[in-house]
C-alpha atoms as a PDB file:
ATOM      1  CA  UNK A   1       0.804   3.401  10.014  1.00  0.00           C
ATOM      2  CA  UNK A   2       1.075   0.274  12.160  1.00  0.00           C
ATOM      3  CA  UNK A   3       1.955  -2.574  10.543  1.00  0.00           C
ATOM      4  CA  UNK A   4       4.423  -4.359  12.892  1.00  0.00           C
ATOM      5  CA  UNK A   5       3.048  -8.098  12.166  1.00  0.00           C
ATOM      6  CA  UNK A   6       3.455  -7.781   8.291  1.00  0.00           C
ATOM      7  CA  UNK A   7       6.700  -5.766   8.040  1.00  0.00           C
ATOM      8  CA  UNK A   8       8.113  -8.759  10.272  1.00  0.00           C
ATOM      9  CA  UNK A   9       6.762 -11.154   7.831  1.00  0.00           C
ATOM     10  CA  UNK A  10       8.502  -9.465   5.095  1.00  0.00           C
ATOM     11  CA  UNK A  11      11.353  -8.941   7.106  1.00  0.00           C
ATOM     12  CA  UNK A  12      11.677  -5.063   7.143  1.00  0.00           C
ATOM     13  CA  UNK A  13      12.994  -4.663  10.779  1.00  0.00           C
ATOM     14  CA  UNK A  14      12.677  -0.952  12.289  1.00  0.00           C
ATOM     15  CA  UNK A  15      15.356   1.223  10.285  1.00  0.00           C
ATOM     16  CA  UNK A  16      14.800  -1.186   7.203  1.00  0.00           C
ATOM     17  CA  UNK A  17      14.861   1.642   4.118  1.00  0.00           C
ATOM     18  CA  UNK A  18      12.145   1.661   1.920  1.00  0.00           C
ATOM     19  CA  UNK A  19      11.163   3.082  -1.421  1.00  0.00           C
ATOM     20  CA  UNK A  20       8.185   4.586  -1.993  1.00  0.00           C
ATOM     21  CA  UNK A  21       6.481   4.856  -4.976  1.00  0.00           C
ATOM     22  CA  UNK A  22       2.833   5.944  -6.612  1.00  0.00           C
ATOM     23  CA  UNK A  23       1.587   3.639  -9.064  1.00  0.00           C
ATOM     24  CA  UNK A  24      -1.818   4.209 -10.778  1.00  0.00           C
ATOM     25  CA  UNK A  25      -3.491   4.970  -7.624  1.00  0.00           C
ATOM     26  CA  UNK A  26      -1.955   2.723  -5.265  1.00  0.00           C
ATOM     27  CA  UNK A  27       1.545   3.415  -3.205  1.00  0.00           C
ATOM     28  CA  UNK A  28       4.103   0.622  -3.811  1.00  0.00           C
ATOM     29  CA  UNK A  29       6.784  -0.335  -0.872  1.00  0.00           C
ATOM     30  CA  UNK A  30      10.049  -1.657  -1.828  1.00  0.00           C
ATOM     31  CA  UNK A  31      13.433  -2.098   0.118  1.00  0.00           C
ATOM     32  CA  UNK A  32      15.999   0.152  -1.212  1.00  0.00           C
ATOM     33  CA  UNK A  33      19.721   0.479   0.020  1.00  0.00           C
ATOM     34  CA  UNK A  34      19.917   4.025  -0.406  1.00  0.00           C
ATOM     35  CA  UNK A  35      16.251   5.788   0.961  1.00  0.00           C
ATOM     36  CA  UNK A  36      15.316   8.544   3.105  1.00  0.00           C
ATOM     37  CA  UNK A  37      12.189   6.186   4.312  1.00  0.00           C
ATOM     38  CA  UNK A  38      12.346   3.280   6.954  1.00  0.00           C
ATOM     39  CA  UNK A  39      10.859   1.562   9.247  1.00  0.00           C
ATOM     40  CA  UNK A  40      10.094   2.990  12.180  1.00  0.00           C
ATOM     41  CA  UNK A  41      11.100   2.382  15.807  1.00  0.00           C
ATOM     42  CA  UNK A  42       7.852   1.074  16.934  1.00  0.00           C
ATOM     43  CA  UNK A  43       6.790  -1.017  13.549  1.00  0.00           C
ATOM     44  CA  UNK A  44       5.420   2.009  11.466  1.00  0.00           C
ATOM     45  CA  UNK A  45       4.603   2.024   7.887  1.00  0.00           C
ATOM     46  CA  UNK A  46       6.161   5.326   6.805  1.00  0.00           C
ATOM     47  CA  UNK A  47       3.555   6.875   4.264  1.00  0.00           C
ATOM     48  CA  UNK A  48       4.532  10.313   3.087  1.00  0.00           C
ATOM     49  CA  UNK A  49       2.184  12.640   2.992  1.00  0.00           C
ATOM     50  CA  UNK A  50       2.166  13.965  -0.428  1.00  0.00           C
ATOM     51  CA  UNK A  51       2.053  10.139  -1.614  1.00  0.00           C
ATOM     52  CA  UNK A  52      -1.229   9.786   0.594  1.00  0.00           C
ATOM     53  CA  UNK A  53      -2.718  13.104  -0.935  1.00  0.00           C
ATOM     54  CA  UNK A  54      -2.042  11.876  -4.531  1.00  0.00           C
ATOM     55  CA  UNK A  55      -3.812   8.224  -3.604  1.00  0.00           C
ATOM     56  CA  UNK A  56      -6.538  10.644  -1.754  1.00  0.00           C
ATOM     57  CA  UNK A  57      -5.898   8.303   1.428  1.00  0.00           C
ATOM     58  CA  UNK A  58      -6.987  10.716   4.783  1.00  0.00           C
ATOM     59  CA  UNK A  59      -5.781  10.534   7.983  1.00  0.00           C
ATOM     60  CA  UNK A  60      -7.211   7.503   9.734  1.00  0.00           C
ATOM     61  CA  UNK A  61      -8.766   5.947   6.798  1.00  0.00           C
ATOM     62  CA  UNK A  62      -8.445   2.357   6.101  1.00  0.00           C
ATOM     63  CA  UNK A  63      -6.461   0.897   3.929  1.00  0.00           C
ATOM     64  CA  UNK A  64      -5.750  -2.308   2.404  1.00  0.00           C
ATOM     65  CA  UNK A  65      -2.058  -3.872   2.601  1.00  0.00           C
ATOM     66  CA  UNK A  66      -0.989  -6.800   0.407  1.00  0.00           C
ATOM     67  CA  UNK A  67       2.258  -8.006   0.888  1.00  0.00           C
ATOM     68  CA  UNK A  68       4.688 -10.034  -2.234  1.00  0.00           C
ATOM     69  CA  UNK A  69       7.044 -11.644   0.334  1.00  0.00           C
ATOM     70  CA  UNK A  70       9.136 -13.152  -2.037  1.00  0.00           C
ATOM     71  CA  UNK A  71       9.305 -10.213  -4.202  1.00  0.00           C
ATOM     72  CA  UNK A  72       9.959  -8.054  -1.635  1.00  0.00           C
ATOM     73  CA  UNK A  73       7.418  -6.123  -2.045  1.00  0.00           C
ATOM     74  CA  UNK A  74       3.784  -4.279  -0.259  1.00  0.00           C
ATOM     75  CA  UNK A  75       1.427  -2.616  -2.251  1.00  0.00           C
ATOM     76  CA  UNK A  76      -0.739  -0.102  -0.050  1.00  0.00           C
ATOM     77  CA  UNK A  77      -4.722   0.091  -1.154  1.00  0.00           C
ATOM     78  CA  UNK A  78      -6.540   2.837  -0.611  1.00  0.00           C
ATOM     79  CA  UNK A  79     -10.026   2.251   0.326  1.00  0.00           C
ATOM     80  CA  UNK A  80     -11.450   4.427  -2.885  1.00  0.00           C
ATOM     81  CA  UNK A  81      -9.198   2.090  -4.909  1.00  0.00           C
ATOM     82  CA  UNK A  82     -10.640  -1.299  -3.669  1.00  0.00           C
ATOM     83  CA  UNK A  83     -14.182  -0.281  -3.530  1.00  0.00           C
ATOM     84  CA  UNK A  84     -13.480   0.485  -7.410  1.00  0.00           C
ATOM     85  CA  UNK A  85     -12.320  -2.964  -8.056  1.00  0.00           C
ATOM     86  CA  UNK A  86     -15.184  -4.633  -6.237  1.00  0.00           C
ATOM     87  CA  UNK A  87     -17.621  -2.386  -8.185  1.00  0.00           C
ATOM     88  CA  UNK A  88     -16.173  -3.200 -11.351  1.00  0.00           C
ATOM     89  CA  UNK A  89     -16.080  -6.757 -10.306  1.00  0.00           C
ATOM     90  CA  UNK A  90     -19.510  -6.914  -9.298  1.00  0.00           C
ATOM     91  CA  UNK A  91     -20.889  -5.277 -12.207  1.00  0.00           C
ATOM     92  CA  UNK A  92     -18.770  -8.012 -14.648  1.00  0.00           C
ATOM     93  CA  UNK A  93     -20.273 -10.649 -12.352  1.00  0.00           C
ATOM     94  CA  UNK A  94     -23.818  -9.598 -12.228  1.00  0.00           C
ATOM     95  CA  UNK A  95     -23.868  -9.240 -16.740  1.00  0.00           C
ATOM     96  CA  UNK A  96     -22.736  -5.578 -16.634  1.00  0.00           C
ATOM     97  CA  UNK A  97     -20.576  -4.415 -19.547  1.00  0.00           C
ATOM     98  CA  UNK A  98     -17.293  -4.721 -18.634  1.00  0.00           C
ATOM     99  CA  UNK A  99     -16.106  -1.518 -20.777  1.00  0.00           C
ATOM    100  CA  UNK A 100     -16.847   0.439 -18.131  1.00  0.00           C
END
């Protein structure tokens, strides 16, 4: 995944290791000294793909990447994940129960 303009922003330069993680539903980039994920050459996101089949992101679906620059840290959205939270938002703003 290309995400050249926000990995320099957070300062992850190509070969910058990375640790990925799942974390209820949602894949969670750190920098880690000791890795077998980095930065690409070219900018790219690495995104492995069992971590993509657990968050049920397909190839060349959209995603949604937030970025903690001073914690060092980029959470990775999938789309089924943030059209969830707007529901549920919706529904609590529109007088829904929000025990859904």
């Amino acid at each position: 995944m290309s995400a050249q303009h926000l990995l320099h922003e957070m300062g992850w330069a190509p070969g910058h290791r990375l640790d990925i993680q799942l974390c209820q539903g949602m894949l969670v980039v750190t920098s880690a000294r000791d890795d077998r994920y980095q930065v690409g050459s070219r900018g790219e996101l690495p995104l492995p793909a069992s971590a993509r089949q657990m968050c049920r992101i397909e190839p060349g679906q959209p995603v949604l990447l937030a970025a903690f620059i001073t914690h060092d840290l980029l959470v990775v959205h999938p789309v089924s994940t943030v059209a969830r939270l707007l529901t549920d938002l919706h529904h609590q703003l529109s007088g829904g129960d929000s025990d859904r």
